[in-house]
N, C-alpha and C. Protein backbone atom coordinates (compact mmCIF):
# COMPACT_ATOMS: atom_id res chain seq x y z
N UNK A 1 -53.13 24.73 -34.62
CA UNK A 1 -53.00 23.93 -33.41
C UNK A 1 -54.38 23.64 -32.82
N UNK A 2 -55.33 24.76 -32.71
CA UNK A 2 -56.68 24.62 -32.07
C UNK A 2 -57.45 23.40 -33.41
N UNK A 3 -57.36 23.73 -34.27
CA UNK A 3 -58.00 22.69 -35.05
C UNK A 3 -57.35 20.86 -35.03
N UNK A 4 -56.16 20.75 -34.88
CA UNK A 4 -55.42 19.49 -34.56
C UNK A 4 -55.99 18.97 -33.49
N UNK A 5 -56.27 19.69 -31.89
CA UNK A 5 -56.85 19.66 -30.47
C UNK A 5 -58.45 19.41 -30.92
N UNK A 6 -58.60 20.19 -31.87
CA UNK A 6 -60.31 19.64 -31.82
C UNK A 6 -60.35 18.58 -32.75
N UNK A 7 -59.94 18.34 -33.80
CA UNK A 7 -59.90 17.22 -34.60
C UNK A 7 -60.15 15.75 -33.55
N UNK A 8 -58.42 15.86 -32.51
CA UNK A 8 -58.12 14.95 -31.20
C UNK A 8 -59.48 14.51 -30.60
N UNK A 9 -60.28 15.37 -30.19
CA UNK A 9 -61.09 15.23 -28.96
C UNK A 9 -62.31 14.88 -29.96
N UNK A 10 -62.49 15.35 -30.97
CA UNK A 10 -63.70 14.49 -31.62
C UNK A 10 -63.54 13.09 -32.01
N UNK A 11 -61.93 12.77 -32.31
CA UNK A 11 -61.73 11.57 -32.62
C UNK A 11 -61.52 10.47 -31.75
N UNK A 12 -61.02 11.05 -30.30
CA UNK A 12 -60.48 10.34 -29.47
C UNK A 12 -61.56 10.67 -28.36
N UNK A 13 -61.95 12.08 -28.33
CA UNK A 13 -62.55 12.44 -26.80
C UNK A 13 -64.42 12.16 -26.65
N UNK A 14 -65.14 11.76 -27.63
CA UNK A 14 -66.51 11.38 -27.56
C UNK A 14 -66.78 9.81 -27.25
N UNK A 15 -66.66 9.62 -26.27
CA UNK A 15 -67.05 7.86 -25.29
C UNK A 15 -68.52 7.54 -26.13
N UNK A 16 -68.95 8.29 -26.32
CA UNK A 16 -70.18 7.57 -26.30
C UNK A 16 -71.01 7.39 -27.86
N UNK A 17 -69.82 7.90 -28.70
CA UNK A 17 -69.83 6.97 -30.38
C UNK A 17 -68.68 5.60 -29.84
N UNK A 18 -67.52 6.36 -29.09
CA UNK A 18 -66.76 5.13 -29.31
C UNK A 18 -67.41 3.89 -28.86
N UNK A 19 -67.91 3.60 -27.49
CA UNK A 19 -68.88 2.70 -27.07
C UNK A 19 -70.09 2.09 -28.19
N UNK A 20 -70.76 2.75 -28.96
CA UNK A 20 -71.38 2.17 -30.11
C UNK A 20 -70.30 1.75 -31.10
N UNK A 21 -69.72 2.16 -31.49
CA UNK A 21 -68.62 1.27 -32.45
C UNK A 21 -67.98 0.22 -31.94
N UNK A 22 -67.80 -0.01 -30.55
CA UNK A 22 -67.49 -1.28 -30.23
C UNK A 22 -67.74 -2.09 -30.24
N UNK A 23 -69.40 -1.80 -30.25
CA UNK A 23 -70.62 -3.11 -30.50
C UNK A 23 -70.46 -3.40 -31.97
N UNK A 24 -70.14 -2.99 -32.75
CA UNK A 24 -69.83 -3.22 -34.32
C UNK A 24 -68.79 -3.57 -34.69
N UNK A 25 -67.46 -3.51 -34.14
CA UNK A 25 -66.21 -3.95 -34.56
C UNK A 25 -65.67 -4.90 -34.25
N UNK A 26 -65.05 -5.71 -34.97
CA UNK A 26 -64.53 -7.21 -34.40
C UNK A 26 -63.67 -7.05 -33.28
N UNK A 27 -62.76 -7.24 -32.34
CA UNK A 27 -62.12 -7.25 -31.40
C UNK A 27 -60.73 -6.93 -31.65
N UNK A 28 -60.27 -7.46 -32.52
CA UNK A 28 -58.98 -7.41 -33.25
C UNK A 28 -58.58 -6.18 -33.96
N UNK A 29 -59.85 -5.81 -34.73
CA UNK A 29 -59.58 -4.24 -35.71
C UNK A 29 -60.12 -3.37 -34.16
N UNK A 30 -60.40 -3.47 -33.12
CA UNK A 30 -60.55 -2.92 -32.40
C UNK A 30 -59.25 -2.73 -31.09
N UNK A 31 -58.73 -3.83 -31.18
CA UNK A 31 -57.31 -3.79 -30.72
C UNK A 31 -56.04 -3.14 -31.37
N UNK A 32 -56.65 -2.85 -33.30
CA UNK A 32 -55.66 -2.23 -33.89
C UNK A 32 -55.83 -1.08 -33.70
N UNK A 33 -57.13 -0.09 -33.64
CA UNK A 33 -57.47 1.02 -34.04
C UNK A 33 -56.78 1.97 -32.35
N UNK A 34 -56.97 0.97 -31.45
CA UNK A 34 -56.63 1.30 -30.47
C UNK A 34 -54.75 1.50 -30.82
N UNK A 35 -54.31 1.04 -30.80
CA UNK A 35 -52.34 0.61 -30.95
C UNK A 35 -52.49 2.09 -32.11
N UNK A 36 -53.76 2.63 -32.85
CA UNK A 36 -53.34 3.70 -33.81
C UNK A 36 -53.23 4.90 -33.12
N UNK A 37 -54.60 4.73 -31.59
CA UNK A 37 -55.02 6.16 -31.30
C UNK A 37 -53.73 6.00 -30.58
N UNK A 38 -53.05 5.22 -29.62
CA UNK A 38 -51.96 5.67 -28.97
C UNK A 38 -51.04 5.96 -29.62
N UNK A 39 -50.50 5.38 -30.87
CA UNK A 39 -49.50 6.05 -31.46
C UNK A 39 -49.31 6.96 -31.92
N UNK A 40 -50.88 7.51 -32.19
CA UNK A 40 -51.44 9.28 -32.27
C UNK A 40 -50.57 10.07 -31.20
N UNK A 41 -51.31 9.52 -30.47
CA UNK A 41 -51.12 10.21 -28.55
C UNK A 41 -49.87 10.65 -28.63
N UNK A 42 -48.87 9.26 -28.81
CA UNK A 42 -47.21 9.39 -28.35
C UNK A 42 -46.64 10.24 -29.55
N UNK A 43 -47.26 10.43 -30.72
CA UNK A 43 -46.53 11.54 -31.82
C UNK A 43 -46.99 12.83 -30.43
N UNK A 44 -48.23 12.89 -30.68
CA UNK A 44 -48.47 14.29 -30.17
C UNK A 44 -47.86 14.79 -29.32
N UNK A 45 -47.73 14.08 -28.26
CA UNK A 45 -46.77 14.17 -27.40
C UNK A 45 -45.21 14.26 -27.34
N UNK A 46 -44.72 13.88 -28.30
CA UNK A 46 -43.24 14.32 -28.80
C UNK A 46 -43.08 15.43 -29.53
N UNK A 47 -44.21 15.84 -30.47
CA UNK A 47 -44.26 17.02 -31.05
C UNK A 47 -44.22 18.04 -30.25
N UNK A 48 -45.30 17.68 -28.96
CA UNK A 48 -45.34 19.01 -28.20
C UNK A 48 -43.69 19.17 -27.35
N UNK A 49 -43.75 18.14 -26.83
CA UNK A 49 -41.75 18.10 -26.57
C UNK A 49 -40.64 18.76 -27.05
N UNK A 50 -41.25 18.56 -28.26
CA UNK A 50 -39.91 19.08 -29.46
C UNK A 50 -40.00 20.54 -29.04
N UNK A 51 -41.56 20.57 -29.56
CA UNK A 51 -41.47 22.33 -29.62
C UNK A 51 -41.02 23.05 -28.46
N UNK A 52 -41.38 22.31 -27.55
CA UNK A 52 -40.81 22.73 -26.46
C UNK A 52 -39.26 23.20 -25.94
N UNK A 53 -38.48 21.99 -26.30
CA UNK A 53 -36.88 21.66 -26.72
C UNK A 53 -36.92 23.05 -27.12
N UNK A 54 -37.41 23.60 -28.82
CA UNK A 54 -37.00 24.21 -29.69
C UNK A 54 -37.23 25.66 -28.94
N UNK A 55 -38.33 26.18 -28.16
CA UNK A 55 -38.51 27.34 -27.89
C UNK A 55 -37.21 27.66 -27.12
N UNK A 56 -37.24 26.53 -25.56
CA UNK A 56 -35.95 26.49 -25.04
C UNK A 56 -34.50 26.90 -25.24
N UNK A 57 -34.39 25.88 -26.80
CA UNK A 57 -33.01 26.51 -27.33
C UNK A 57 -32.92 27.91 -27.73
N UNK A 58 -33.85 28.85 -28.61
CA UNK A 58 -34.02 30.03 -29.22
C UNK A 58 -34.39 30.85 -28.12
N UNK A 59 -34.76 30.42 -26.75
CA UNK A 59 -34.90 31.64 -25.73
C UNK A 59 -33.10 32.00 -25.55
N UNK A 60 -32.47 31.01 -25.25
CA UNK A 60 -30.89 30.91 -24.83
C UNK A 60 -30.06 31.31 -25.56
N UNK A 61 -30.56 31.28 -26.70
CA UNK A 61 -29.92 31.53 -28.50
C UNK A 61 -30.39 32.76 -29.25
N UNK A 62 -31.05 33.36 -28.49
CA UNK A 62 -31.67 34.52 -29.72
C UNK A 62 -30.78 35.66 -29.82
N UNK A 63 -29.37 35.63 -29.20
CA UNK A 63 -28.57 36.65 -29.48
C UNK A 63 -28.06 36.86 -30.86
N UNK A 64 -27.70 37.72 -31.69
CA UNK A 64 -26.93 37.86 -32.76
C UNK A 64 -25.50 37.88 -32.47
N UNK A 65 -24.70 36.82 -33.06
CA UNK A 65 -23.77 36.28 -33.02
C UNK A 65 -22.98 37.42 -34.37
């Protein structure tokens, strides 16, 4: 998990490569790459959801039936 979070923040969280790559990228592959990092974002964010869901259910559920 700590390596996924740091992977994130090197890829997403350093402004100041992303700002030089902007000066280099056409506008368009720059409008795509963007539509990628958010669809990053919104997985991550459902993943963490889920797990969440999942702990939820198995706190309520961990009896032996």
């Amino acid at each position: 998990m700590t390596q996924l979070l740091s992977l994130f923040n090197q890829v997403f969280g350093n402004q100041s490569i992303s700002s030089d790559l902007e000066k280099y990228i056409p506008s368009k592959a720059l409008q795509a790459l963007k539509v990628v990092q958010q669809a990053f974002l919104n997985l991550y964010d459902a993943w963490i959801e889920a797990r969440l869901e999942q702990a939820k259910y198995y706190s309520n559920h961990s009896h032996i039936e």
